[in-house]
N, C-alpha and C. Protein backbone atom coordinates (compact mmCIF):
# COMPACT_ATOMS: atom_id res chain seq x y z
N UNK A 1 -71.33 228.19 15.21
CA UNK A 1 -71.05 226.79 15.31
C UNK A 1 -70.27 226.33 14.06
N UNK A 2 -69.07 225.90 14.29
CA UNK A 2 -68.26 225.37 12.75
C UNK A 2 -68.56 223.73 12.69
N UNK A 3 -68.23 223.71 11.60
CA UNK A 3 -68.99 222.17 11.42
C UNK A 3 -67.51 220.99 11.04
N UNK A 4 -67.23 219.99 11.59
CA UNK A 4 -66.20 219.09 11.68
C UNK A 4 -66.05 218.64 10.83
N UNK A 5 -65.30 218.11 9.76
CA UNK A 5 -65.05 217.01 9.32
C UNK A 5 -64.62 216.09 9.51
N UNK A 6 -65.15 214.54 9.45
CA UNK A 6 -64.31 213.62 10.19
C UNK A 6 -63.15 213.04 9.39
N UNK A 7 -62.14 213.04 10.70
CA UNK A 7 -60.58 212.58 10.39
C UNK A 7 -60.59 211.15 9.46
N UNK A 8 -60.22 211.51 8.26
CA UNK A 8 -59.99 210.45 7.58
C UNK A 8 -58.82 209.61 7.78
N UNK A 9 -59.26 208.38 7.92
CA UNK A 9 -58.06 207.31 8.88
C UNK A 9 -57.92 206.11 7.52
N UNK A 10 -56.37 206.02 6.99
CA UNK A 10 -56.38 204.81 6.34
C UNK A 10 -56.94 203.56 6.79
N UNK A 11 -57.33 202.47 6.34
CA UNK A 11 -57.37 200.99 6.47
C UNK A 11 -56.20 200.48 6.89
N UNK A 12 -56.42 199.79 8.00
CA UNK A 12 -55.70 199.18 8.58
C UNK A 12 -55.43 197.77 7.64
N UNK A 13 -53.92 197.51 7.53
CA UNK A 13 -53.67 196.81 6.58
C UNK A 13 -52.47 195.86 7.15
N UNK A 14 -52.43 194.37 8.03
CA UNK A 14 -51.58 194.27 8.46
C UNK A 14 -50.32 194.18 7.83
N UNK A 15 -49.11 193.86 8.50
CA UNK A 15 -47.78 194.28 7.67
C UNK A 15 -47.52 192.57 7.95
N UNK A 16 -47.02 191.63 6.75
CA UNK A 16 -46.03 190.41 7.04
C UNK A 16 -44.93 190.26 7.59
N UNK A 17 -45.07 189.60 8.59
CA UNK A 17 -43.66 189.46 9.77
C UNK A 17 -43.69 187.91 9.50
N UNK A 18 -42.04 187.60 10.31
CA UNK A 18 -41.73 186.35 10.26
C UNK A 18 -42.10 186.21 11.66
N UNK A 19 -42.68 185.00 12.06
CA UNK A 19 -42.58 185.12 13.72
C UNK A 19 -41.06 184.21 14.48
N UNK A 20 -41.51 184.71 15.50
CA UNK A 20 -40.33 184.63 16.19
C UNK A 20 -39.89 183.48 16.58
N UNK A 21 -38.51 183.00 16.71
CA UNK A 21 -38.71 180.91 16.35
C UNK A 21 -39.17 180.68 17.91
N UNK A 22 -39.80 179.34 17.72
CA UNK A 22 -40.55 178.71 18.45
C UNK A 22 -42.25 179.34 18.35
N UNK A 23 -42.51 180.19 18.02
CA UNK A 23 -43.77 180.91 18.05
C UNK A 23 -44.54 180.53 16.75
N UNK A 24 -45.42 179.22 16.60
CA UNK A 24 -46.57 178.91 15.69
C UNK A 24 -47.84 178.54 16.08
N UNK A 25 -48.38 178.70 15.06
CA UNK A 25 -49.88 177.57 15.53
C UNK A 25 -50.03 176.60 15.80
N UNK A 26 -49.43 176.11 16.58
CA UNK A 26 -49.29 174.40 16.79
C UNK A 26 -50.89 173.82 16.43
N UNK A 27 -51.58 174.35 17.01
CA UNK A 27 -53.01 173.85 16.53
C UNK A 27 -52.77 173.87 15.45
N UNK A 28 -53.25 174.57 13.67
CA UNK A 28 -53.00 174.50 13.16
C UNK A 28 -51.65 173.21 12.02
N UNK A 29 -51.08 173.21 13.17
CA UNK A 29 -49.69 172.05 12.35
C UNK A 29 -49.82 170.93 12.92
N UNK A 30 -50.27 170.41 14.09
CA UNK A 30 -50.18 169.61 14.36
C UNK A 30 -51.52 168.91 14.41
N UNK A 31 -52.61 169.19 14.67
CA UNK A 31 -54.06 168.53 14.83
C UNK A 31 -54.07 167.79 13.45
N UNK A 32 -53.96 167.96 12.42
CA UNK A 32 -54.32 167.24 10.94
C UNK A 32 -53.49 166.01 10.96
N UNK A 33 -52.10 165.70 11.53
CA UNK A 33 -51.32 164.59 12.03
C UNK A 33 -52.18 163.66 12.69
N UNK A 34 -52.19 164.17 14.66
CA UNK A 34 -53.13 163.83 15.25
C UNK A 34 -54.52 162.95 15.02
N UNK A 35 -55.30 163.75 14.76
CA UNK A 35 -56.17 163.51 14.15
C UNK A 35 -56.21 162.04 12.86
N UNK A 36 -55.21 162.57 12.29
CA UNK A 36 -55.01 161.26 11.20
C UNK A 36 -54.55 159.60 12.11
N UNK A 37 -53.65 159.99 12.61
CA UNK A 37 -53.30 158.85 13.72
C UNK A 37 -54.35 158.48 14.46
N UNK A 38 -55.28 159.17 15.08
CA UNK A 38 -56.44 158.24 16.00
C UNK A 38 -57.29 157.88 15.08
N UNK A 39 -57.42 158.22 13.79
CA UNK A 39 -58.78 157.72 12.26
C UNK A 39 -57.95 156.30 12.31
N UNK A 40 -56.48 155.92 12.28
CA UNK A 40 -56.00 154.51 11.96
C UNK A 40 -56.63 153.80 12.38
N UNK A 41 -57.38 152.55 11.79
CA UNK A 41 -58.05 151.38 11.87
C UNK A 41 -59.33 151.44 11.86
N UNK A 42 -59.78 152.65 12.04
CA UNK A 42 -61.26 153.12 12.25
C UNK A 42 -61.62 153.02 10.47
N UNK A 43 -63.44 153.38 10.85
CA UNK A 43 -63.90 153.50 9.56
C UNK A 43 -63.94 154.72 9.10
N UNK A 44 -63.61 155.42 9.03
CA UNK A 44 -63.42 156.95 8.56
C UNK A 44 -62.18 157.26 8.22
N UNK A 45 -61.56 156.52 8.50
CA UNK A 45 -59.76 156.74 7.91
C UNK A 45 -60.07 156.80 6.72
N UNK A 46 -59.76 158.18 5.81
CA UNK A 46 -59.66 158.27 4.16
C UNK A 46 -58.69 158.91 3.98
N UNK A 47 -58.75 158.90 2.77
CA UNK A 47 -57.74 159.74 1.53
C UNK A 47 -57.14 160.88 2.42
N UNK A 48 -57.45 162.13 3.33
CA UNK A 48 -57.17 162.86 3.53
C UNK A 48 -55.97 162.81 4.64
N UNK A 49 -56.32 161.50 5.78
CA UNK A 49 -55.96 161.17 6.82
C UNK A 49 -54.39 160.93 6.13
N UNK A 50 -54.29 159.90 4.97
CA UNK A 50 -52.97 159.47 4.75
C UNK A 50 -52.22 161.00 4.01
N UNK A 51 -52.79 161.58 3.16
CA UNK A 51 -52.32 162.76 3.08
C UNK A 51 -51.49 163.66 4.45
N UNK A 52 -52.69 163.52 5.29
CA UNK A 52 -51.97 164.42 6.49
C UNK A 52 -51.19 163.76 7.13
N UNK A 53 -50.72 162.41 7.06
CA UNK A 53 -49.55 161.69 7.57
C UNK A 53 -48.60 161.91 6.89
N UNK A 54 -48.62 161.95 5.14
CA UNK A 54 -47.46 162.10 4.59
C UNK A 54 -46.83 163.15 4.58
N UNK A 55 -47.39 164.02 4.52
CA UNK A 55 -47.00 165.65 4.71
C UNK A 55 -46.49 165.59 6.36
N UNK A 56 -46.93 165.10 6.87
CA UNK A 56 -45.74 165.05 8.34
C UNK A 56 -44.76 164.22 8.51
N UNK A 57 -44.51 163.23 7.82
CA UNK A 57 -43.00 162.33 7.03
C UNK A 57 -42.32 163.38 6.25
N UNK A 58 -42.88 163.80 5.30
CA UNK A 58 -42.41 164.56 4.28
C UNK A 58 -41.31 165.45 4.93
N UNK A 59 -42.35 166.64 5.38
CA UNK A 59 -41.69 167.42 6.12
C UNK A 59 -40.70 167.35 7.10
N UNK A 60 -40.66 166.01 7.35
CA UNK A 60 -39.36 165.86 8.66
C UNK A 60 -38.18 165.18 7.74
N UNK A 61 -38.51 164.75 6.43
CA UNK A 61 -37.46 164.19 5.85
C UNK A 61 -37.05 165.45 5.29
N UNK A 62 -37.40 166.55 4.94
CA UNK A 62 -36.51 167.90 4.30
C UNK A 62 -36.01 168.23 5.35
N UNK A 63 -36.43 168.29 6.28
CA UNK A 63 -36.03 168.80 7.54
C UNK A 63 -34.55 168.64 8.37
N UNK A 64 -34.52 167.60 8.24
CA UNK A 64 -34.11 166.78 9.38
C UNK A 64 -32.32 166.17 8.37
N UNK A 65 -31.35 166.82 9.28
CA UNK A 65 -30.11 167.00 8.31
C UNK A 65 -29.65 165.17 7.96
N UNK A 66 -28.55 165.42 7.42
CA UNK A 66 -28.60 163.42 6.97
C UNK A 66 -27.79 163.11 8.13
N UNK A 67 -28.50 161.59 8.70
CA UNK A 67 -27.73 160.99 9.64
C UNK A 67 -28.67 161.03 10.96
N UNK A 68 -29.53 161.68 11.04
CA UNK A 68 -30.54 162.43 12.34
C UNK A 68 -31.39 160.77 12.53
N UNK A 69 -31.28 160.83 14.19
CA UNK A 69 -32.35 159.49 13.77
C UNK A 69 -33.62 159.60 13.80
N UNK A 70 -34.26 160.19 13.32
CA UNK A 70 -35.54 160.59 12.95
C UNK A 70 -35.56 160.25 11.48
N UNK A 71 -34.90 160.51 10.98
CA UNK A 71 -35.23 159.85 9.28
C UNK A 71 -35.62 158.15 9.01
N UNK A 72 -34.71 157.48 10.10
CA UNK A 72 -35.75 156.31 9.88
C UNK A 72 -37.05 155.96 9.80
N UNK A 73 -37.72 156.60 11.05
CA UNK A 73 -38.97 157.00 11.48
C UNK A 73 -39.48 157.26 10.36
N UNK A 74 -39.27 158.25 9.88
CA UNK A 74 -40.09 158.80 8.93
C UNK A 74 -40.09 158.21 7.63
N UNK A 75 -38.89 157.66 7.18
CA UNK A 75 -39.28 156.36 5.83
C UNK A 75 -39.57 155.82 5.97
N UNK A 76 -39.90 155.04 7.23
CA UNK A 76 -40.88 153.74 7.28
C UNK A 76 -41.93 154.23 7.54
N UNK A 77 -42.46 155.58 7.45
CA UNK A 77 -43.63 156.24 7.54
C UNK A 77 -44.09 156.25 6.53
N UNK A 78 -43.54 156.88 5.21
CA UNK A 78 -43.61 157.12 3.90
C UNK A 78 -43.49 155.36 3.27
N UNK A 79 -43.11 154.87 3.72
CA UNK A 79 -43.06 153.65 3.07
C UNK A 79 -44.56 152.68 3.59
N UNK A 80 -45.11 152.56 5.05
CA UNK A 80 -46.34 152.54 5.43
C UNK A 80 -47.44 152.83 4.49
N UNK A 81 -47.48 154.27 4.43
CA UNK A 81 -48.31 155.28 3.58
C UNK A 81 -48.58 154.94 2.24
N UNK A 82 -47.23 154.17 1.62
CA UNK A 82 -47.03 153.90 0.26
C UNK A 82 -47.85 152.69 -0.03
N UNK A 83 -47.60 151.58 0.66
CA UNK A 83 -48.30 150.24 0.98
C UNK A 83 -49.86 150.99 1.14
N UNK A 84 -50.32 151.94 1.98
CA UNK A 84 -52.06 152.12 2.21
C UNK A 84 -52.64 152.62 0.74
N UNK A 85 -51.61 153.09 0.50
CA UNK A 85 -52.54 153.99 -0.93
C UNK A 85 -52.20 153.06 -2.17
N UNK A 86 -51.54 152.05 -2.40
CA UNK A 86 -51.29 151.04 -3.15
C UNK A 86 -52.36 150.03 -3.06
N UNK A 87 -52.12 149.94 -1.52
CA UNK A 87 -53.82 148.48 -1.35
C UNK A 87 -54.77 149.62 -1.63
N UNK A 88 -55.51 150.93 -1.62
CA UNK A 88 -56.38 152.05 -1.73
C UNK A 88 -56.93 151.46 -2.98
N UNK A 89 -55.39 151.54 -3.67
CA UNK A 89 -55.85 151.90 -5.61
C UNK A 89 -56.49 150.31 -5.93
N UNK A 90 -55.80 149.36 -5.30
CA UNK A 90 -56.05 148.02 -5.74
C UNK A 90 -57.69 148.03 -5.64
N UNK A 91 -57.79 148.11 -4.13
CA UNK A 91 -59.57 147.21 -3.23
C UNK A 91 -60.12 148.70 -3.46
N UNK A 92 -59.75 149.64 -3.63
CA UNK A 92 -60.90 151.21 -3.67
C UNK A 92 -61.35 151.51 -1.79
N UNK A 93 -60.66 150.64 -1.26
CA UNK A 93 -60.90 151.39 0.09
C UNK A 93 -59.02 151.47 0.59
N UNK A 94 -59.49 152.82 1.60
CA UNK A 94 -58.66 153.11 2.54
C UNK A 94 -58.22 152.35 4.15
N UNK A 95 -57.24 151.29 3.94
CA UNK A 95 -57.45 150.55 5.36
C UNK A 95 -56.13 150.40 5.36
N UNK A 96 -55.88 149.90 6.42
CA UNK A 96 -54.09 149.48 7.08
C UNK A 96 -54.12 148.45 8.28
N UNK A 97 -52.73 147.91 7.65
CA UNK A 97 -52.19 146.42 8.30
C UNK A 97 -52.05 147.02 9.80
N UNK A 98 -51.99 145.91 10.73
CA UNK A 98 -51.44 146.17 12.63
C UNK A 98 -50.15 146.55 12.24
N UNK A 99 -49.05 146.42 11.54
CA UNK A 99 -48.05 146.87 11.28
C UNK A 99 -47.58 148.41 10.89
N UNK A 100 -48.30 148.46 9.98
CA UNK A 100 -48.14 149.90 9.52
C UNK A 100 -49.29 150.64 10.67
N UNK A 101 -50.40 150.33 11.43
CA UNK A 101 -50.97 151.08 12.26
C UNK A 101 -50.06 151.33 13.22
N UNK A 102 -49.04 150.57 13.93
CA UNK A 102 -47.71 151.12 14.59
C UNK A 102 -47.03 151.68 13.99
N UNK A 103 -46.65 151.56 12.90
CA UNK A 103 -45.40 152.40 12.69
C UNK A 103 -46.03 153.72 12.42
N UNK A 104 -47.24 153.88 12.13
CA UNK A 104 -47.48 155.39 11.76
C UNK A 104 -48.46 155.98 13.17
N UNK A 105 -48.75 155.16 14.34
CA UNK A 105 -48.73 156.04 15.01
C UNK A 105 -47.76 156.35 16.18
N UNK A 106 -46.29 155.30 15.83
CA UNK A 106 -45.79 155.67 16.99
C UNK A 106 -44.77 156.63 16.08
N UNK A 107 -44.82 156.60 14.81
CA UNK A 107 -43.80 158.09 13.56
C UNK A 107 -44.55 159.51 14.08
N UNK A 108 -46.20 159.16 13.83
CA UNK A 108 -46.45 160.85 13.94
C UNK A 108 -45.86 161.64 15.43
N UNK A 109 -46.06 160.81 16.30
CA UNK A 109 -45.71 161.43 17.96
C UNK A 109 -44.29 161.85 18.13
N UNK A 110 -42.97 160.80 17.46
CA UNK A 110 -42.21 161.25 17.40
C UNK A 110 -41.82 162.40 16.22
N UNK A 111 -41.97 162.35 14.94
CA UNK A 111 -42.04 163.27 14.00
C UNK A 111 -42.60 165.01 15.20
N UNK A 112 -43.70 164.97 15.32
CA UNK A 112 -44.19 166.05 16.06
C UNK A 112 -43.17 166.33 16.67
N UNK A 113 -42.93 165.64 17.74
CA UNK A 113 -42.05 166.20 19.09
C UNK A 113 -40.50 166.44 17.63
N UNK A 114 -40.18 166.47 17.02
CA UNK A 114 -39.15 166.59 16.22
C UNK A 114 -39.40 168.20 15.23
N UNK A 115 -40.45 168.34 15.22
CA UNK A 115 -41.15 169.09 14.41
C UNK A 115 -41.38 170.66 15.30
N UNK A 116 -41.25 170.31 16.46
CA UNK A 116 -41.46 171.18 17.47
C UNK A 116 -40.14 171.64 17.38
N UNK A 117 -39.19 171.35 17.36
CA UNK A 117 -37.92 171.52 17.46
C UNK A 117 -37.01 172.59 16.69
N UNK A 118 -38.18 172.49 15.55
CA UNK A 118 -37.31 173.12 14.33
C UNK A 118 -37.87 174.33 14.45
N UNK A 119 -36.73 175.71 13.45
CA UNK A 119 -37.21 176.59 13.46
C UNK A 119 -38.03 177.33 12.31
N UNK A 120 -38.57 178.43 12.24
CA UNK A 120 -40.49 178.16 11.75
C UNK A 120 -39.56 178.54 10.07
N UNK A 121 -38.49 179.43 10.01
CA UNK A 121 -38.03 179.34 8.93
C UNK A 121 -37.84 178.04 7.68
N UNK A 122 -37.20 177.09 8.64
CA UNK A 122 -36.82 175.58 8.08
C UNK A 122 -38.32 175.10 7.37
N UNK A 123 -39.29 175.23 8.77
CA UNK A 123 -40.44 174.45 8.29
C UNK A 123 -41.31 175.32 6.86
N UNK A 124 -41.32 176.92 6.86
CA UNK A 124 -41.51 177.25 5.53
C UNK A 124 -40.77 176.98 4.41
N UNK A 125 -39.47 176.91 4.59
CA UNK A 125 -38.85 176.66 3.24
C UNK A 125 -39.18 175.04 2.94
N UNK A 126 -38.86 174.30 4.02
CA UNK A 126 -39.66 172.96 3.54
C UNK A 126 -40.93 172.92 2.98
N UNK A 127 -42.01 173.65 3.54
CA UNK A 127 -43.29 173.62 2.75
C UNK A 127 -43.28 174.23 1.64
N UNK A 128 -42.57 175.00 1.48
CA UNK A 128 -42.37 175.89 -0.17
C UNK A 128 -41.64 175.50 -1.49
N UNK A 129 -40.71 174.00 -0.41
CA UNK A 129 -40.45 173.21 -1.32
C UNK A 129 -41.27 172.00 -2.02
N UNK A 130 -42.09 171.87 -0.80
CA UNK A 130 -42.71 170.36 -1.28
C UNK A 130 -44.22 171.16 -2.07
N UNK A 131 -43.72 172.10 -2.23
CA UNK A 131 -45.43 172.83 -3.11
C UNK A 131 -45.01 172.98 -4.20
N UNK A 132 -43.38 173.65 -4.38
CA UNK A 132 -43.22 173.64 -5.73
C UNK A 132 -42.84 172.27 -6.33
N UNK A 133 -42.57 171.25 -5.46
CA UNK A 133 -42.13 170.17 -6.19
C UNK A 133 -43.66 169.43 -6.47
N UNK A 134 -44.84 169.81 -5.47
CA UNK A 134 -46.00 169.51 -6.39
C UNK A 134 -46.63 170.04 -7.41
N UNK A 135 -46.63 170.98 -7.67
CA UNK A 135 -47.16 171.62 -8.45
C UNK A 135 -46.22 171.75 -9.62
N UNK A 136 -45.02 171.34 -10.21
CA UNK A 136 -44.01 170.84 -10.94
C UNK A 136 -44.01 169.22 -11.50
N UNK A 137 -44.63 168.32 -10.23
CA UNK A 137 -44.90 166.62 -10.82
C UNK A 137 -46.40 166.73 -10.83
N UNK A 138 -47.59 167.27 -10.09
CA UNK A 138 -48.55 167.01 -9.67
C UNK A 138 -49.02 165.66 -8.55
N UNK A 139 -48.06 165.28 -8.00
CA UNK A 139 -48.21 164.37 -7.03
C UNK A 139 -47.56 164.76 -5.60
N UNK A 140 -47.90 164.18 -4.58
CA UNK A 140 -47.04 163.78 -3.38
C UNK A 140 -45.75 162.82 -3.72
N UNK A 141 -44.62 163.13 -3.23
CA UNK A 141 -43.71 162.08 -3.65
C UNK A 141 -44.11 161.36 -2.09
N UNK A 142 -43.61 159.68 -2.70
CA UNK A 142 -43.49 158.88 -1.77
C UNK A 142 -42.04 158.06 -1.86
């Protein structure tokens, strides 16, 4: 009887690919938007909610070449956002005008459907920009 040794098999180690355009987590990219848009007016709308709105302005303003009409959208998004976290710092709570509750939830739906559009390259180099430009000021620009 000879005795086996078992086949030593490396660790499986996956390899980094780009995926293929149109192919993301939409869960992932889009629910933290979402999500932030139905918290508007409610009592649980915080700090995080306007974060995840601005980062979906943000991103469609790197995005989105000059002249696109989606950039309106999205500065009066960022400009919304700017007004919530201004009254934030003043009163120490997180709340928003009937005004800016439209404009930022009828920005995120269109932003999204705009966001869908692009390809997954654009949207990393945009996020790789707005990380180094945080981590360079330490803020969100508005």
């Amino acid at each position: 009887m000879s005795k086996l040794k078992p086949k030593r098999t490396k660790k499986y180690v996956p390899k980094p690919c780009v995926k293929p355009l149109g192919m993301r987590k939409a869960l992932m990219m889009e629910m933290p938007g979402y999500v932030a848009s139905l918290a508007l007016g409610l009592p649980h709308f915080c700090e995080q909610h306007v974060y995840d709105l601005l980062s979906n302005a943000d991103m469609t303003r790197r995005i989105a070449p000059a002249g696109h009409s989606i950039l309106p959208i999205a500065h009066a998004m960022v400009l919304a956002i700017a007004e919530i976290q201004h009254r934030a710092q003043e009163t120490g709570k997180t709340k928003s005008t009937a005004d800016e509750l439209a404009v930022l939830r009828e920005g995120v739906g269109r932003t999204m459907d705009y966001l869908r559009t692009v390809p997954n390259v654009e949207i990393s180099r945009a996020a790789a920009a707005a990380l180094a430009e945080f981590d360079r000021l330490g803020c969100l620009r508005v």
